[in-house]
Structure formats: C-alpha cells, structure tokens
N, C-alpha and C. Protein backbone atom coordinates (compact mmCIF):
# COMPACT_ATOMS: atom_id res chain seq x y z
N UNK A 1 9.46 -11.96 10.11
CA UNK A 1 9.29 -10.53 10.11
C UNK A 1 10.68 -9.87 10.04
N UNK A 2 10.95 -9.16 9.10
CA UNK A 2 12.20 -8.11 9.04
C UNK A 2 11.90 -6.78 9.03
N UNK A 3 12.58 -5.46 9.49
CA UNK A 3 12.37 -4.07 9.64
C UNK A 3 13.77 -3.77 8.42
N UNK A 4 13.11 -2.76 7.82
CA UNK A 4 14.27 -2.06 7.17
C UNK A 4 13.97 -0.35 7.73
N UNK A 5 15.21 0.37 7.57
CA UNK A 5 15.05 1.35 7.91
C UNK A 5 16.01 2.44 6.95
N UNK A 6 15.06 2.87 6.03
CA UNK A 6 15.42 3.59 4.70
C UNK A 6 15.44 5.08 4.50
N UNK A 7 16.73 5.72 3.99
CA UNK A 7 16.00 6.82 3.55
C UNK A 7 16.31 7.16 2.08
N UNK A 8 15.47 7.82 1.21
CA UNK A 8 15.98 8.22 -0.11
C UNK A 8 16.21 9.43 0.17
N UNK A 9 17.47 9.76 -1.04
CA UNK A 9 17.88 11.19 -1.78
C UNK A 9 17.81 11.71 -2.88
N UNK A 10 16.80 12.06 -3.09
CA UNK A 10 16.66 12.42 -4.84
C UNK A 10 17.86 13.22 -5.28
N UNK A 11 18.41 13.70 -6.63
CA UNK A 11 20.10 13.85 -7.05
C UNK A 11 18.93 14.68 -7.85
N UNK A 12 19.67 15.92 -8.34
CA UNK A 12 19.51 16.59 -9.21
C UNK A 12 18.37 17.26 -9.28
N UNK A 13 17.25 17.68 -8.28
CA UNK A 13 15.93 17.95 -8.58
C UNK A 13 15.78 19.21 -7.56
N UNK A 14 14.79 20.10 -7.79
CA UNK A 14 14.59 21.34 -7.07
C UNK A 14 12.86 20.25 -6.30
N UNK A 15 12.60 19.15 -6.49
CA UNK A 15 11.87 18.86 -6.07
C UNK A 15 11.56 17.97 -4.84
N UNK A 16 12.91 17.41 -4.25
CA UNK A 16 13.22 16.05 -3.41
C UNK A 16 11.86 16.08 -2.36
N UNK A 17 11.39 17.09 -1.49
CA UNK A 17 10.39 16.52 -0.61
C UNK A 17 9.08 16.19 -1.05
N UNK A 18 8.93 16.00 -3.12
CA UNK A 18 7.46 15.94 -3.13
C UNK A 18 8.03 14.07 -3.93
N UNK A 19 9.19 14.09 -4.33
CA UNK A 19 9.63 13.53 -4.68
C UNK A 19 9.20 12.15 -3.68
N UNK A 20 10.05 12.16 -2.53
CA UNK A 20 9.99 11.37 -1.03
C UNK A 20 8.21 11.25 -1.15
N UNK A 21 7.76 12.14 -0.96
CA UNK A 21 6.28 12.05 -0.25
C UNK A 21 5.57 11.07 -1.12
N UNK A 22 5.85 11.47 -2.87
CA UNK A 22 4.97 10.83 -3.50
C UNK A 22 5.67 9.11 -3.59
N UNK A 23 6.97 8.72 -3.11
CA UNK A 23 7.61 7.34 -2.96
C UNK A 23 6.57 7.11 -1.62
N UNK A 24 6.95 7.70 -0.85
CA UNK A 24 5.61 6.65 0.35
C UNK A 24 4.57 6.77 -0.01
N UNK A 25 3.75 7.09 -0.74
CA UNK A 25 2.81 7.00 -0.61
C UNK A 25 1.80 5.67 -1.85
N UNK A 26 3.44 5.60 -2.48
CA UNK A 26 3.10 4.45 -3.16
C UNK A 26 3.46 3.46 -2.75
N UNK A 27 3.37 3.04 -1.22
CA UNK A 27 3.28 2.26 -0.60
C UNK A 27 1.98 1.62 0.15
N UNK A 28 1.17 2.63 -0.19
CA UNK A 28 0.01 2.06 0.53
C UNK A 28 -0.70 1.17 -0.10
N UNK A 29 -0.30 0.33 -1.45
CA UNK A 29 -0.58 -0.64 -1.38
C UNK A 29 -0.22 -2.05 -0.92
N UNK A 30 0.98 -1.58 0.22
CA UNK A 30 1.64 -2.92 0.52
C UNK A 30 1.13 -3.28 1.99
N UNK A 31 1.35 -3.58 2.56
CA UNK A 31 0.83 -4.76 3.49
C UNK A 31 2.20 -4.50 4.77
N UNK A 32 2.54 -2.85 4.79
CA UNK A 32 3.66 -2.80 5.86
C UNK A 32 3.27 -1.97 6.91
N UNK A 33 4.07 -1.98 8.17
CA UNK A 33 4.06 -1.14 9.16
C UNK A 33 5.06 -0.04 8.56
N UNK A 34 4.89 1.33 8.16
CA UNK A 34 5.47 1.90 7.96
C UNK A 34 5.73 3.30 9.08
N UNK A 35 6.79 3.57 9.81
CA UNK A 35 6.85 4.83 10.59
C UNK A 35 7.84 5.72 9.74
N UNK A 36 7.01 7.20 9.41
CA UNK A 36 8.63 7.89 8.90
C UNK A 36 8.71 9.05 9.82
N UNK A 37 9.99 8.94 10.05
CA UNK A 37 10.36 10.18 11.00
C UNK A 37 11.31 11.04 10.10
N UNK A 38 11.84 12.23 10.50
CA UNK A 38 12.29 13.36 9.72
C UNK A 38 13.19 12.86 8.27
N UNK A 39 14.27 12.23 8.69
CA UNK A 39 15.05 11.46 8.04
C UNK A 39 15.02 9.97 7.42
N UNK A 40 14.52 9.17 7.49
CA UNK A 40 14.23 8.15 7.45
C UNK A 40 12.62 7.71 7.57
N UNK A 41 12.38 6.21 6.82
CA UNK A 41 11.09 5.45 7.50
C UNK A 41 11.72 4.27 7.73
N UNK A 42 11.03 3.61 8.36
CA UNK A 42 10.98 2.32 8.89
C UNK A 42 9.66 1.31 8.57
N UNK A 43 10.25 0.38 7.50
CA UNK A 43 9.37 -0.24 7.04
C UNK A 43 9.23 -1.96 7.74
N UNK A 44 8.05 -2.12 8.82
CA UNK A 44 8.28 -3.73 9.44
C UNK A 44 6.69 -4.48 8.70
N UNK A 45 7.81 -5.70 8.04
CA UNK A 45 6.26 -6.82 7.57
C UNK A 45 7.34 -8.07 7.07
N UNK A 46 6.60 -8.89 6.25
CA UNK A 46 7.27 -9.85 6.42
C UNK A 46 8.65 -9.99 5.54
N UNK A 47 9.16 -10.95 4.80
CA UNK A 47 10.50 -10.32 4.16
C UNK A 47 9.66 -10.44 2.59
N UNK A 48 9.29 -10.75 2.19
CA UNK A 48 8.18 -10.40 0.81
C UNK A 48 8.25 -9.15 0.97
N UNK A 49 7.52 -8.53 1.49
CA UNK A 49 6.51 -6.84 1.77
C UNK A 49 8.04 -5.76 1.82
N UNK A 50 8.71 -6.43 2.74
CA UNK A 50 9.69 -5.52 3.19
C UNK A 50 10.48 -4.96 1.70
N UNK A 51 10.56 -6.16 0.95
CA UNK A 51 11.62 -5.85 0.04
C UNK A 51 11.05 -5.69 -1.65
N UNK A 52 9.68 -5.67 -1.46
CA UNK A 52 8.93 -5.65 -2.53
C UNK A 52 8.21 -3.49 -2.35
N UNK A 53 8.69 -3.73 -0.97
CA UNK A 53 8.40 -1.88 -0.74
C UNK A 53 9.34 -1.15 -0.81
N UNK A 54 10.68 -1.73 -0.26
CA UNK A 54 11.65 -1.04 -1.38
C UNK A 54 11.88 -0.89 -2.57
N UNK A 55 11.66 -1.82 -2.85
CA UNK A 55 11.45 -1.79 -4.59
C UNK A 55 10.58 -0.75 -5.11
N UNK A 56 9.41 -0.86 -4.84
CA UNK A 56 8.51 0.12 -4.73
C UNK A 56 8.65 2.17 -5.08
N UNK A 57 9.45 1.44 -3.51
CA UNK A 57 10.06 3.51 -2.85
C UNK A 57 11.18 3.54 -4.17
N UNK A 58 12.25 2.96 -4.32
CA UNK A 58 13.37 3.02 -5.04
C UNK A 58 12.82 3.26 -6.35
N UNK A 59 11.83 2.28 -7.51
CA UNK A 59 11.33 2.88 -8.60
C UNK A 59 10.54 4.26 -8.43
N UNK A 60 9.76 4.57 -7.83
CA UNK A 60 9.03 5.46 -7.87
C UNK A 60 10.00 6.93 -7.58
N UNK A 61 10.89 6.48 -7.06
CA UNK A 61 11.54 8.12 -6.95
C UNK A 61 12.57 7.74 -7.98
N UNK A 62 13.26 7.04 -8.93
CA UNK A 62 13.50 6.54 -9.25
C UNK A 62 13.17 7.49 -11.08
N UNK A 63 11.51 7.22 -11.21
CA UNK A 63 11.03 7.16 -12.46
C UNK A 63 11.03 9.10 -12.36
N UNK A 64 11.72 9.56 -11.38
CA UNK A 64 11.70 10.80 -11.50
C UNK A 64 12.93 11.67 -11.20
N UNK A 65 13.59 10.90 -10.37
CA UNK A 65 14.67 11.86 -11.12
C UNK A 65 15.88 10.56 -10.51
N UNK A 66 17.42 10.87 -10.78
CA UNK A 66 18.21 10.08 -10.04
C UNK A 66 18.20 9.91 -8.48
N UNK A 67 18.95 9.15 -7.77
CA UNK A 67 18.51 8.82 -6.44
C UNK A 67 18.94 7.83 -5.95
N UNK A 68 19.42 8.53 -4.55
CA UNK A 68 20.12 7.24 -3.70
C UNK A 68 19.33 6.68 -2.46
N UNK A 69 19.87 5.06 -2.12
CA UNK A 69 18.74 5.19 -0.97
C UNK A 69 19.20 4.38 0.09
N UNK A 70 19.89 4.71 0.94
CA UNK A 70 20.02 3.78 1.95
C UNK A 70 19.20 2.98 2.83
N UNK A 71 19.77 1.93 3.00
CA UNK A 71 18.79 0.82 3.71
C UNK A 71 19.26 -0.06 4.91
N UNK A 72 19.37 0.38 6.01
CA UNK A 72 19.85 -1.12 7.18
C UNK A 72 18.19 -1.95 7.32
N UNK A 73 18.82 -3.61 7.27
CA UNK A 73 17.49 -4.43 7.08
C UNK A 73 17.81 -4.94 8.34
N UNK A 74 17.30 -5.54 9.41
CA UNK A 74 17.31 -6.45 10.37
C UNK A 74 16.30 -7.50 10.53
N UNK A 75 17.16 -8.63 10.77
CA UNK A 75 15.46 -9.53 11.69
C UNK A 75 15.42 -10.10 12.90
N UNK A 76 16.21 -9.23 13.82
CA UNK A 76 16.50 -8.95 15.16
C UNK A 76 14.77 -8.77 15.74
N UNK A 77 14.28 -8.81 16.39
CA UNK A 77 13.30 -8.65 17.40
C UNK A 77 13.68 -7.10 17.90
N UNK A 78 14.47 -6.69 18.05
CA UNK A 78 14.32 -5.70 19.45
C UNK A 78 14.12 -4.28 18.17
C-alpha cells in the first residue's frame, strides 16, 4: 500500500476548479481511497492504483489545458 498526496494546477485557463473537479472524478473508476481537502487529495491503494490514478488526474487535466502537478508518494504506514 502507498499514499500519494497530489495537487494539480491548471496554467492558462479561466477554468482551473472545473478543470480539478472533472480530474477526480475520473477517478472513480479506480480502486482508491481518495480524500481531497482544499488544496490537495490524497490518494491510498496499492502501488498499481496509486500510480495508474495519477496518470489518470495528470491526462485528464492535461487533455485540457496545460498543468502542473505535484506529488509526495510514501509507503510509510503512519
């Protein structure tokens, strides 16, 4: 099990929070614990899921405008 804890920035768009919304939500086909709080989500599942949902978040905001996305991954327990 690994947690990543991500946030994207859409570049150039008058649209970034539908931008974000519509990246998580193309996650619900994955198989993660996802929490998002104001700034960030936190995505915990196994290291498949984890990094196949970034992938995910990153194309999908991605196929719409430019965009950055930070990511700390851990597979710390706590």
């Amino acid at each position: 099990m690994i947690t990543a804890e991500v946030s994207l920035y859409p570049q150039k768009t008058t649209n970034a929070s539908q931008i974000i919304n519509d990246s998580l939500e193309a996650l619900a086909g994955h198989s993660l614990n996802a929490n998002t709080g104001p700034i960030s989500t936190r995505l915990q599942g196994t290291e498949e899921e984890v990094w196949a949902g970034l992938k995910t978040l990153f194309n999908q905001a991605g196929s719409r405008s430019e965009v950055n996305m930070v990511v700390t991954i851990s597979n710390s327990a706590g």
